[in-house]
C-alpha atoms as a PDB file:
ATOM      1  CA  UNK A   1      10.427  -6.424 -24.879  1.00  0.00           C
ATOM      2  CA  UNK A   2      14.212  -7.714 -25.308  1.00  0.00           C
ATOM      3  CA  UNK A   3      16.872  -4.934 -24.900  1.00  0.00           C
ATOM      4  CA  UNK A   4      18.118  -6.201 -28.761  1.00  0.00           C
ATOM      5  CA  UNK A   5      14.871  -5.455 -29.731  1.00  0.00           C
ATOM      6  CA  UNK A   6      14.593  -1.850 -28.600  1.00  0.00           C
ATOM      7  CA  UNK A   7      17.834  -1.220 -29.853  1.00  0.00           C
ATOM      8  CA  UNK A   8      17.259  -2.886 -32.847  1.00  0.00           C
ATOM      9  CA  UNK A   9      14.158  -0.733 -33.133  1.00  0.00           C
ATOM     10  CA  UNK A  10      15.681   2.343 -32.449  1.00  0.00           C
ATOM     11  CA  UNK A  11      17.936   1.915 -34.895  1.00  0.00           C
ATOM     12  CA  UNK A  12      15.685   1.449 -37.860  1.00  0.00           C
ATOM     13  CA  UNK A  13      13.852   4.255 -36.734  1.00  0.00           C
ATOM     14  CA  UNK A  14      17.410   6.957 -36.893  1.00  0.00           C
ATOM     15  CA  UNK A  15      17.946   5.023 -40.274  1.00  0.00           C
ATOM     16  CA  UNK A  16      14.649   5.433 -41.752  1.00  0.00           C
ATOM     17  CA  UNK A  17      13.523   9.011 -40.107  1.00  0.00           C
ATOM     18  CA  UNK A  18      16.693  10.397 -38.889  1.00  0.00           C
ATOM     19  CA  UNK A  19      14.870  13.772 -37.526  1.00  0.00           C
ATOM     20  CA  UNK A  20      12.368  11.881 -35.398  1.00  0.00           C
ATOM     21  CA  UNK A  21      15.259   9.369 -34.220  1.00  0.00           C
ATOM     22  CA  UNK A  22      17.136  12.420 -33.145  1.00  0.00           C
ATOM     23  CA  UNK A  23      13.938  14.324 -31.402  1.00  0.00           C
ATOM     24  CA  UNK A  24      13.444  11.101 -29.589  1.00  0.00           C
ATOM     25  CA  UNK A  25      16.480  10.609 -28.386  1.00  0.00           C
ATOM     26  CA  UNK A  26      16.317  14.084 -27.496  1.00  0.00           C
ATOM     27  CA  UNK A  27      13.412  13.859 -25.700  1.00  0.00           C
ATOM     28  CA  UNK A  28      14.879  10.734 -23.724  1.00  0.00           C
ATOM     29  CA  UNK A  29      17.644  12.696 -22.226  1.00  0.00           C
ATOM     30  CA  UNK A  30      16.029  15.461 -21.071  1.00  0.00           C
ATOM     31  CA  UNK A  31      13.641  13.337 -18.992  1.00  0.00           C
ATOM     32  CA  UNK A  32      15.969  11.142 -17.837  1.00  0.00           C
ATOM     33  CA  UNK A  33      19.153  12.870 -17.129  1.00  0.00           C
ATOM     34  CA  UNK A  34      17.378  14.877 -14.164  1.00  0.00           C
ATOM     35  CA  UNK A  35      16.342  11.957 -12.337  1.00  0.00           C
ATOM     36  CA  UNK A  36      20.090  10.505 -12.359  1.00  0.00           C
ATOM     37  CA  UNK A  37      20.943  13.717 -11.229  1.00  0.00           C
ATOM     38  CA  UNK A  38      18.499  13.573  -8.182  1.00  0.00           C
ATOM     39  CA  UNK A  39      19.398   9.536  -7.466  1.00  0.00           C
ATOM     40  CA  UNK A  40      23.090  10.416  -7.597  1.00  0.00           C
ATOM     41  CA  UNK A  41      22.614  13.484  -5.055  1.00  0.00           C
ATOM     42  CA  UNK A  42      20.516  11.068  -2.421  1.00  0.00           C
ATOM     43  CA  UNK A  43      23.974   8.700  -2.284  1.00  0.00           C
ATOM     44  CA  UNK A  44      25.975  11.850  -1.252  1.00  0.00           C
ATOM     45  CA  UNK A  45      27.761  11.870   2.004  1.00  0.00           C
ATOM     46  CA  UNK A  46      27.783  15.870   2.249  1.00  0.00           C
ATOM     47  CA  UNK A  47      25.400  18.068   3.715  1.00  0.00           C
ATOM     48  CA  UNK A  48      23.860  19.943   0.577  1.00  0.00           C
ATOM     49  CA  UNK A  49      22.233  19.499  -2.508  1.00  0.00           C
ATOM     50  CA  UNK A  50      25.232  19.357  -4.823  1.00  0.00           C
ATOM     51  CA  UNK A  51      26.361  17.599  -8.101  1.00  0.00           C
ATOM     52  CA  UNK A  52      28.307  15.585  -7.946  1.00  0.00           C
ATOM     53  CA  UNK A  53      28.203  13.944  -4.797  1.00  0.00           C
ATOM     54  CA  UNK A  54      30.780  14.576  -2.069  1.00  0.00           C
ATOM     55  CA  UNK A  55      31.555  11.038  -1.414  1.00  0.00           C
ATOM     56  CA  UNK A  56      28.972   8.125  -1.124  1.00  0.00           C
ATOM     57  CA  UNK A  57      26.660   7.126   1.807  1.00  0.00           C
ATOM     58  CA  UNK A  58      23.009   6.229   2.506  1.00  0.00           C
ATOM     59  CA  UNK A  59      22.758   8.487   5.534  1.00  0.00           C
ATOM     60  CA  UNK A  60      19.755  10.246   4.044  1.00  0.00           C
ATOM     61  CA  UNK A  61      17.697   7.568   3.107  1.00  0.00           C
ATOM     62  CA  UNK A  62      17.851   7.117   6.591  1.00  0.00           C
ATOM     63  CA  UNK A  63      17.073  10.645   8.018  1.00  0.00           C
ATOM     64  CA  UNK A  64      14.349  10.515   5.104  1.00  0.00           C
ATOM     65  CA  UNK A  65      12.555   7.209   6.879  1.00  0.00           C
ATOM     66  CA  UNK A  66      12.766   8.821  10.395  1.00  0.00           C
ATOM     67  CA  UNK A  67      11.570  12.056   9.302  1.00  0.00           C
ATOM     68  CA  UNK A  68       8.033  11.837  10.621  1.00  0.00           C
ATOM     69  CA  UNK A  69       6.048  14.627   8.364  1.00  0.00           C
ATOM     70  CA  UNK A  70       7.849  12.479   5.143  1.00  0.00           C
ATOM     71  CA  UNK A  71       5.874   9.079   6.995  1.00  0.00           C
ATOM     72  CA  UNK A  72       2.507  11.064   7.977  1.00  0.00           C
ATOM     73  CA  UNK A  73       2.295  12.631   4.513  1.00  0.00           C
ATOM     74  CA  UNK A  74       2.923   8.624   3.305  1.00  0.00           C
ATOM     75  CA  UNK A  75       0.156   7.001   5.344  1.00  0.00           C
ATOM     76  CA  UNK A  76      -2.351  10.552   3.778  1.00  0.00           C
ATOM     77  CA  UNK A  77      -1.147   9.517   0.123  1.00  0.00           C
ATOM     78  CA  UNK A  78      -1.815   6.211   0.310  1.00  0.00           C
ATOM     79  CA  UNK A  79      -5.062   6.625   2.062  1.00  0.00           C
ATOM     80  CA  UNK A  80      -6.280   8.816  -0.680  1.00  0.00           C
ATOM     81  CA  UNK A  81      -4.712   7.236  -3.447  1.00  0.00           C
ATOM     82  CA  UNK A  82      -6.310   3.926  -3.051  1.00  0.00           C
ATOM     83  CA  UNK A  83      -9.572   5.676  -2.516  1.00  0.00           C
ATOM     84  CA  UNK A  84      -9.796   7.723  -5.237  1.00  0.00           C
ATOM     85  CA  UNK A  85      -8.407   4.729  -7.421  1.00  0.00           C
ATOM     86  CA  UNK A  86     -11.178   2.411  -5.643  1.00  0.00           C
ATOM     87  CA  UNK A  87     -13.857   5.159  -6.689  1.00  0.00           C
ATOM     88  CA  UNK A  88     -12.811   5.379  -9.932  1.00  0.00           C
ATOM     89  CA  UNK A  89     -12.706   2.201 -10.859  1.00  0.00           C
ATOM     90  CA  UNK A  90     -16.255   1.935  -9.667  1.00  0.00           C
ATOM     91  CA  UNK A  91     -17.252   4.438 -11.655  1.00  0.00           C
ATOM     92  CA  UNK A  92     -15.667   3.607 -14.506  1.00  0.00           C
ATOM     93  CA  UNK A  93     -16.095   0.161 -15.460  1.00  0.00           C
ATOM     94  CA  UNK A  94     -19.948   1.093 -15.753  1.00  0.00           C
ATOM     95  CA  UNK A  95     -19.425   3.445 -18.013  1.00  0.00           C
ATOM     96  CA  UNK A  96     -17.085   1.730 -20.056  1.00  0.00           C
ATOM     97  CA  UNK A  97     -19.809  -0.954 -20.143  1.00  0.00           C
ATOM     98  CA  UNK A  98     -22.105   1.243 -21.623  1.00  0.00           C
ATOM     99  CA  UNK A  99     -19.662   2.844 -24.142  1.00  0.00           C
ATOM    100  CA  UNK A 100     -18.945  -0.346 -25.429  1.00  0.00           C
ATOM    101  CA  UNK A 101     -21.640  -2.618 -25.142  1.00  0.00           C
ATOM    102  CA  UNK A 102     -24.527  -0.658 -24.380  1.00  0.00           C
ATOM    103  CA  UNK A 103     -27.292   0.892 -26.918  1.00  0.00           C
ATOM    104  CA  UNK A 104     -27.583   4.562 -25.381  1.00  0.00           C
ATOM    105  CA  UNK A 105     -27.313   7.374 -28.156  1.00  0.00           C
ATOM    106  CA  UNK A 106     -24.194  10.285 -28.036  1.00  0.00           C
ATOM    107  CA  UNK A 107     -21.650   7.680 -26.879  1.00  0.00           C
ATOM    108  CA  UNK A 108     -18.693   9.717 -28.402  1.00  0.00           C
ATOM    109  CA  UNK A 109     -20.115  12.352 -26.281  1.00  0.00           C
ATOM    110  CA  UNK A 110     -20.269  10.682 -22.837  1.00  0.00           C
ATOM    111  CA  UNK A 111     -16.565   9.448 -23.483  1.00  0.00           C
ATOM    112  CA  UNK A 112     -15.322  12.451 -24.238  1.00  0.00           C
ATOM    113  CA  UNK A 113     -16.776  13.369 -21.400  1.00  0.00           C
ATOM    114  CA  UNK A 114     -15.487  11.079 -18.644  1.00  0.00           C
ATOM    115  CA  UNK A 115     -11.686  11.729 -21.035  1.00  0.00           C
ATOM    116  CA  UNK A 116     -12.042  15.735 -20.521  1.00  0.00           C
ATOM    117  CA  UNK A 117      -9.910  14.804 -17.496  1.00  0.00           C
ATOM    118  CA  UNK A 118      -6.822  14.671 -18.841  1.00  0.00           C
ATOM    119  CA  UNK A 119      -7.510  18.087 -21.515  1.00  0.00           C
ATOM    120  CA  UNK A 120      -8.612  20.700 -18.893  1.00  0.00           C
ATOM    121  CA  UNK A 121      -5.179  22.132 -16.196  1.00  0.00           C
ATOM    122  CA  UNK A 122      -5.258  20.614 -12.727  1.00  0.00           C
ATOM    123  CA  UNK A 123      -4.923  24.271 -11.228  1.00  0.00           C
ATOM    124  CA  UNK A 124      -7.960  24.663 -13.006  1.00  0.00           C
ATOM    125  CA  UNK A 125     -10.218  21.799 -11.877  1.00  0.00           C
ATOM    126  CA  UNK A 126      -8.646  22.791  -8.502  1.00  0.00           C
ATOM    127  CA  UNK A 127      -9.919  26.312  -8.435  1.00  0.00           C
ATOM    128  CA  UNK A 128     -13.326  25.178  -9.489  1.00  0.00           C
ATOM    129  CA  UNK A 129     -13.467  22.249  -6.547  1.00  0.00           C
ATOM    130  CA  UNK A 130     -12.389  24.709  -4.371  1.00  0.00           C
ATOM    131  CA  UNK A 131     -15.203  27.160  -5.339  1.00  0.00           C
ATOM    132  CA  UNK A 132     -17.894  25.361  -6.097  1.00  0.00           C
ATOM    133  CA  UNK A 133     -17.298  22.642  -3.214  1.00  0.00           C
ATOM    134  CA  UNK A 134     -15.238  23.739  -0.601  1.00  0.00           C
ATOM    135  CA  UNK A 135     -16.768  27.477  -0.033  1.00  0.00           C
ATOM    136  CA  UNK A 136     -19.654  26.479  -1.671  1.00  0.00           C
ATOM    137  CA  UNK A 137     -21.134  23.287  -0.073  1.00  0.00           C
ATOM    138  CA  UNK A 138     -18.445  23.826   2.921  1.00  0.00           C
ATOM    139  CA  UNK A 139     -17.317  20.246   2.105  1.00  0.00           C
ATOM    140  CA  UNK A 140     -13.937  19.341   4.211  1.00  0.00           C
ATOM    141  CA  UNK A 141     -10.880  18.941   2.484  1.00  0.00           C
ATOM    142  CA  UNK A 142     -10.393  15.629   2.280  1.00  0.00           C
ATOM    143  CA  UNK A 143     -13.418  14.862   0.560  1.00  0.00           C
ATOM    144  CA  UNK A 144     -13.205  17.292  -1.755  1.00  0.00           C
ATOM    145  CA  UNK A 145      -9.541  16.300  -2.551  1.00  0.00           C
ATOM    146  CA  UNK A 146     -10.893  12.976  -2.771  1.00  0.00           C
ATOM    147  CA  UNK A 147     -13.676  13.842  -5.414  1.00  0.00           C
ATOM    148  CA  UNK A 148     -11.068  15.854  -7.260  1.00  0.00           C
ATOM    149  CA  UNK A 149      -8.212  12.407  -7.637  1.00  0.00           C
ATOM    150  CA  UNK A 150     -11.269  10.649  -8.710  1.00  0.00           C
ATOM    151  CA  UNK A 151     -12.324  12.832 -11.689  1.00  0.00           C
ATOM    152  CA  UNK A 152      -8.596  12.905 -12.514  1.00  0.00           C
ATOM    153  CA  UNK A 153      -8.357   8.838 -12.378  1.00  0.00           C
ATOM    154  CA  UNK A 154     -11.887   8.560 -14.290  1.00  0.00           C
ATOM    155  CA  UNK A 155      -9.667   8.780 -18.019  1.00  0.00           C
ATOM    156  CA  UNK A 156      -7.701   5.758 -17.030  1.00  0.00           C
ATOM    157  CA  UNK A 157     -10.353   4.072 -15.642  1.00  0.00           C
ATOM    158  CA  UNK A 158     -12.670   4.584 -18.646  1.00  0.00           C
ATOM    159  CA  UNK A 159      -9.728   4.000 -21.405  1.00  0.00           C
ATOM    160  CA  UNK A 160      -7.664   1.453 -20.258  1.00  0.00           C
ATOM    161  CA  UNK A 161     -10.748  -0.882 -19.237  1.00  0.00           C
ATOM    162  CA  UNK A 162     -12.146   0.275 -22.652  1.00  0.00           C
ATOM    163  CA  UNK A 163      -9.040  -1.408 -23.880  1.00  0.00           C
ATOM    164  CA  UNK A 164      -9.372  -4.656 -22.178  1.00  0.00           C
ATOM    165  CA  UNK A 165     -12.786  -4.907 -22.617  1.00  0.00           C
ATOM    166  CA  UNK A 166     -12.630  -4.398 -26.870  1.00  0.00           C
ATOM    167  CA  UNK A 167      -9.734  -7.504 -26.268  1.00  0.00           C
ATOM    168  CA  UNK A 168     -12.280  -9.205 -25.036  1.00  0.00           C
ATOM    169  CA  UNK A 169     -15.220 -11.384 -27.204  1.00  0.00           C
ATOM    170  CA  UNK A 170     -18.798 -10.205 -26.489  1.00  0.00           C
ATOM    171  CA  UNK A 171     -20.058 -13.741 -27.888  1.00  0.00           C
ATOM    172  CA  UNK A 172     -18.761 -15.476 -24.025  1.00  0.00           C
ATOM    173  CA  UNK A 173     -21.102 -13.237 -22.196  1.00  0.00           C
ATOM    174  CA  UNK A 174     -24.014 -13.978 -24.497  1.00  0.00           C
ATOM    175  CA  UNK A 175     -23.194 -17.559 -24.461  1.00  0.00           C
ATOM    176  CA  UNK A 176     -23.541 -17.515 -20.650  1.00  0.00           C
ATOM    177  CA  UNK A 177     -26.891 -15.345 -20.755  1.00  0.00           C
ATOM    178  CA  UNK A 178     -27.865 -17.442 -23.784  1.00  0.00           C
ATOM    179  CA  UNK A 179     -27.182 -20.187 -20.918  1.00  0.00           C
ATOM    180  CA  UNK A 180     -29.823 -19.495 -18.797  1.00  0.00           C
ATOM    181  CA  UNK A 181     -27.320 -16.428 -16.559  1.00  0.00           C
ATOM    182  CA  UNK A 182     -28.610 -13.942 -15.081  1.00  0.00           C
ATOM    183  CA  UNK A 183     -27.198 -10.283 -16.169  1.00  0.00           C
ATOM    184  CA  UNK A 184     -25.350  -9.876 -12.968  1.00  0.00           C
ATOM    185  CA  UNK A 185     -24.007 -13.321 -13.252  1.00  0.00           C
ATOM    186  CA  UNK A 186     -23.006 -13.304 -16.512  1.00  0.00           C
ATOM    187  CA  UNK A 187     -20.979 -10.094 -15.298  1.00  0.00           C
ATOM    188  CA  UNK A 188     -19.388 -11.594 -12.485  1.00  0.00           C
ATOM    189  CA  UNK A 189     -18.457 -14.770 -14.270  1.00  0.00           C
ATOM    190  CA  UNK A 190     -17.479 -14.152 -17.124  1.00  0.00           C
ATOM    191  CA  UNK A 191     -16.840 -10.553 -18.082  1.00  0.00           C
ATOM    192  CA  UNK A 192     -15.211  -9.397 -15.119  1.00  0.00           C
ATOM    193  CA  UNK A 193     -12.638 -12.137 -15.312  1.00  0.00           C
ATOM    194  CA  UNK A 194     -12.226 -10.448 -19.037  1.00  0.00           C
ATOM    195  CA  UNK A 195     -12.051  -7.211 -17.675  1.00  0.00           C
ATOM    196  CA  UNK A 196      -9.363  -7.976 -14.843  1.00  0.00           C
ATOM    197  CA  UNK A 197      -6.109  -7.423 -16.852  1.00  0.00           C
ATOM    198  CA  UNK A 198      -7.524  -3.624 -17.775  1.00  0.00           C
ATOM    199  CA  UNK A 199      -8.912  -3.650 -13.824  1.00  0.00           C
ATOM    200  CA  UNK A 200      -4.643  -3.803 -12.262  1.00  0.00           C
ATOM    201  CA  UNK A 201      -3.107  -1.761 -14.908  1.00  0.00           C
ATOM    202  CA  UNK A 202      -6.369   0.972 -14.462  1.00  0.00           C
ATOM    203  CA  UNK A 203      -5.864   0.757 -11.046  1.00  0.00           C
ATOM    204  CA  UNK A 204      -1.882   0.613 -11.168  1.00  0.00           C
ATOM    205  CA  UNK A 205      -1.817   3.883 -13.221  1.00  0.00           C
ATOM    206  CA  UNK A 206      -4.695   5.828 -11.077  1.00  0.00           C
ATOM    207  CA  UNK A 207      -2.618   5.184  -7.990  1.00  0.00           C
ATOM    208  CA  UNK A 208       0.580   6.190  -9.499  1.00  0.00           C
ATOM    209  CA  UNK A 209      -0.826   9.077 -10.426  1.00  0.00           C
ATOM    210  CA  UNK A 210      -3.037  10.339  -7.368  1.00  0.00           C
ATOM    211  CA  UNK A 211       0.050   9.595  -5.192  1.00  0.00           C
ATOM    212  CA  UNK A 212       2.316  11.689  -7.038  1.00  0.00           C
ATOM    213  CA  UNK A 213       0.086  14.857  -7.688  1.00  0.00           C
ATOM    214  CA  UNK A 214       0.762  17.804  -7.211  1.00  0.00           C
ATOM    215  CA  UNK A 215      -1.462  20.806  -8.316  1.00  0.00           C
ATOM    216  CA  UNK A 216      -4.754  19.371  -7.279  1.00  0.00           C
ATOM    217  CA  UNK A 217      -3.553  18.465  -4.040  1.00  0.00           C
ATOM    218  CA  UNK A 218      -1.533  21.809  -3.548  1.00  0.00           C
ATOM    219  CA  UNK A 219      -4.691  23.805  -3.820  1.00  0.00           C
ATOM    220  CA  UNK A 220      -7.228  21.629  -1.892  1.00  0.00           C
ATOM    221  CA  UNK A 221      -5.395  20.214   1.273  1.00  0.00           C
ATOM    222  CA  UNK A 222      -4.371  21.942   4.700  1.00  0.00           C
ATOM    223  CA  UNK A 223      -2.074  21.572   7.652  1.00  0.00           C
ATOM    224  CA  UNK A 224      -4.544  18.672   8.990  1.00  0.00           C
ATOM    225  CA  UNK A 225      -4.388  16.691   5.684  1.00  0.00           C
ATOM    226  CA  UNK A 226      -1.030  16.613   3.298  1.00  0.00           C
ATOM    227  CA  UNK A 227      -0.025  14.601   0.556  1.00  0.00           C
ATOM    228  CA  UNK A 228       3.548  13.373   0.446  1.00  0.00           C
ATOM    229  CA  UNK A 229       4.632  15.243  -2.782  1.00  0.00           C
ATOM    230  CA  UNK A 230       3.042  19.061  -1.005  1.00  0.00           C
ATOM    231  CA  UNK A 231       5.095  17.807   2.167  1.00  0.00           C
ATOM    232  CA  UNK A 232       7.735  17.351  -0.041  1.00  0.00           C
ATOM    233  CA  UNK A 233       7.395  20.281  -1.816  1.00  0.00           C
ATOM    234  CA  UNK A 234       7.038  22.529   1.133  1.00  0.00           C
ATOM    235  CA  UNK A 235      10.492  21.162   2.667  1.00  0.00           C
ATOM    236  CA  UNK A 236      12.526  21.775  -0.619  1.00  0.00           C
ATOM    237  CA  UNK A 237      11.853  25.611   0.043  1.00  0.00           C
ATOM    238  CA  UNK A 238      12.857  25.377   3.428  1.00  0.00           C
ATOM    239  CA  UNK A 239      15.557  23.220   3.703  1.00  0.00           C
ATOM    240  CA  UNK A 240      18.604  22.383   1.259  1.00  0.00           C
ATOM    241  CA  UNK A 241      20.018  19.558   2.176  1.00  0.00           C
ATOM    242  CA  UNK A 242      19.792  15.979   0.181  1.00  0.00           C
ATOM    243  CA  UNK A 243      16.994  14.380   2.534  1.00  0.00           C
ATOM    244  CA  UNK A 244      14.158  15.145  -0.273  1.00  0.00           C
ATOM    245  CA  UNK A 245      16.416  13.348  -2.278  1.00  0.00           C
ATOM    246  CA  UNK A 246      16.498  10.435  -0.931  1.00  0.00           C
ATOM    247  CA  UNK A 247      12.879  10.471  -0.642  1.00  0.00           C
ATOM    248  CA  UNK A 248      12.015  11.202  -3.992  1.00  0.00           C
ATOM    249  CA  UNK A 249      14.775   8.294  -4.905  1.00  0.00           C
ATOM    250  CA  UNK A 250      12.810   5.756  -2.868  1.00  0.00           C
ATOM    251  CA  UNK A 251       9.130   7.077  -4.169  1.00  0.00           C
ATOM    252  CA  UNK A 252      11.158   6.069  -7.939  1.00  0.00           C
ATOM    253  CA  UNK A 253      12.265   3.213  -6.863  1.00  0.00           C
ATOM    254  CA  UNK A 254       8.637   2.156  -5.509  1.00  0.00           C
ATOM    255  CA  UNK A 255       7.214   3.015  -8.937  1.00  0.00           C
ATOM    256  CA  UNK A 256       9.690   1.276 -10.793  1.00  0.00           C
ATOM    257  CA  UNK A 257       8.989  -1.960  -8.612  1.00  0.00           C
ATOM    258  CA  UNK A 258       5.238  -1.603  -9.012  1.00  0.00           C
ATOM    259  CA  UNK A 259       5.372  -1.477 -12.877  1.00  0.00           C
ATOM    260  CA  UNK A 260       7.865  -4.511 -13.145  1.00  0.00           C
ATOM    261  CA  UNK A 261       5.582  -6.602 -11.241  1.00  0.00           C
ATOM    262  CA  UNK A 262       2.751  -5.361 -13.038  1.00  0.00           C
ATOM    263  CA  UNK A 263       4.598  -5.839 -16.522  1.00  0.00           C
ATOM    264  CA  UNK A 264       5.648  -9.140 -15.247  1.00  0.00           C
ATOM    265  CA  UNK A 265       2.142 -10.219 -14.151  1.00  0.00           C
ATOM    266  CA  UNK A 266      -0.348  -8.551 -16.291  1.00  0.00           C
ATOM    267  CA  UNK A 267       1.425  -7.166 -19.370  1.00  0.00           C
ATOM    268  CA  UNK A 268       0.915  -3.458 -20.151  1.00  0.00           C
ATOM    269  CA  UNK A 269       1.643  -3.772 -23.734  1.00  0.00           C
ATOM    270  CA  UNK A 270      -1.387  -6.285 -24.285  1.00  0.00           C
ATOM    271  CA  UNK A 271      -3.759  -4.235 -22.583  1.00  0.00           C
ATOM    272  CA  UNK A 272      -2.672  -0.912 -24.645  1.00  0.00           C
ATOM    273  CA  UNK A 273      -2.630  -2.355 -27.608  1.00  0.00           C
ATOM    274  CA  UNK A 274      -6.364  -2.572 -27.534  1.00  0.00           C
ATOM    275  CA  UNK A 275      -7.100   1.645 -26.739  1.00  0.00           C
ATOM    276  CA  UNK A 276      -6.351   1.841 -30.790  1.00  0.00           C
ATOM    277  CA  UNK A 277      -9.256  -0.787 -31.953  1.00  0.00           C
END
């Protein structure tokens, strides 16, 4: 979408309901003025956290790349992010299958099911993984962490390949079967391919968001296993100077990368415009 076009938007929209115009723009600033606050304290040249910056340099982004429990805590994140994405996924396109396509009764049920995710706290699904599965079972913490980043990516996974897959028309797939392909072919062929768009941004959005948690990963990990954000976290209340920063600037600046390319290549708007059929 054009930068005209949001503004021309966002225009209408103060014009026509000047009260939800103004909340909005409200609601902008207070999300985004923080994070300029944060970027312009990584560029500072001083030696504390302060705003404005005392002069300009990128000293910190360097101390941030050479501090080692910033890069261990990386190589943990991504490990379990792309995991727990991975399981998801698999998980979730099965289900979405038979939400959408399949004949099983209580299907409003099972959805809201695999979507009660994203209603119940994270310190709360925590508490109970910890219980039930850590004490409990005497599972380690990685694969309990593990199980709970997958229950928390399930919503996405079910949702936004629910999305792609009502974009999608269920007359190709019986066409192939109607062919003479098997079930599993007709899967592979030609409703996967259908499916793929909904696949990335599922998988783009579980990632983002298993990287960058917080509680979940606050109550179930240790010393031998931390996630980049705890590590993070744990050196804000021990240190004060702008090296967290710069980390968290180039974590943004990741993000923002991934979701152009993804935008660019996929095209997030398509894909959500199906969750309202």
């Amino acid at each position: 979408m054009s930068g005209p076009t949001i503004q021309t938007r966002t225009r209408s929209l103060k014009l026509r309901h000047p009260v939800a115009g103004t909340l909005a723009v409200a609601g902008y600033v207070v999300m985004i003025v923080p994070i300029l606050f944060v970027v312009a304290t990584a560029f500072t040249a001083g030696s504390t956290l302060r705003f404005p910056p005392e002069g300009l340099s990128l000293k910190w982004f360097g101390e941030a790349l050479a501090y080692s429990p910033f890069m261990e805590a990386v190589v943990s994140s991504l490990e379990l992010a792309v995991l727990a994405t991975a399981l998801a996924l698999a998980l979730g396109v099965p289900v979405t299958l038979a939400i959408h396509r399949g004949r099983i009764p209580g299907k409003g049920l099972l959805e809201g099911l695999f979507l009660s995710p994203l209603v119940v706290p994270e310190l709360v699904v925590g508490l109970a993984l910890y219980q039930q599965l850590m004490i409990g079972l005497h599972l380690d913490n990685f694969t309990t962490l593990l199980l709970g980043h997958t229950a928390l990516l399930l919503p996405y996974a079910v949702r936004v390949t629910g999305a792609s897959l009502a974009l999608a028309d269920p007359a190709l797939e019986e066409a192939a079967r109607g062919l003479g392909a098997s079930p599993l072919r007709a899967f592979v062929t030609v409703t996967l391919p259908m499916l793929r768009p909904g696949l990335i941004s599922a998988g783009l959005l579980g990632f983002v968001t298993s990287f960058n948690n917080v509680p979940l990963s606050l109550l179930l990990q240790t010393r031998d296993f931390r996630t980049l954000p705890v590590t993070m976290l744990d050196y804000v209340q021990q240190s004060y100077d702008p090296m967290v920063a710069a980390a968290s600037t180039l974590v943004l600046a990741a993000t923002v990368v991934v979701a152009i390319v993804a935008e660019r290549t996929v095209g997030f708007a398509k894909i959500f415009g199906g969750i309202n059929r």
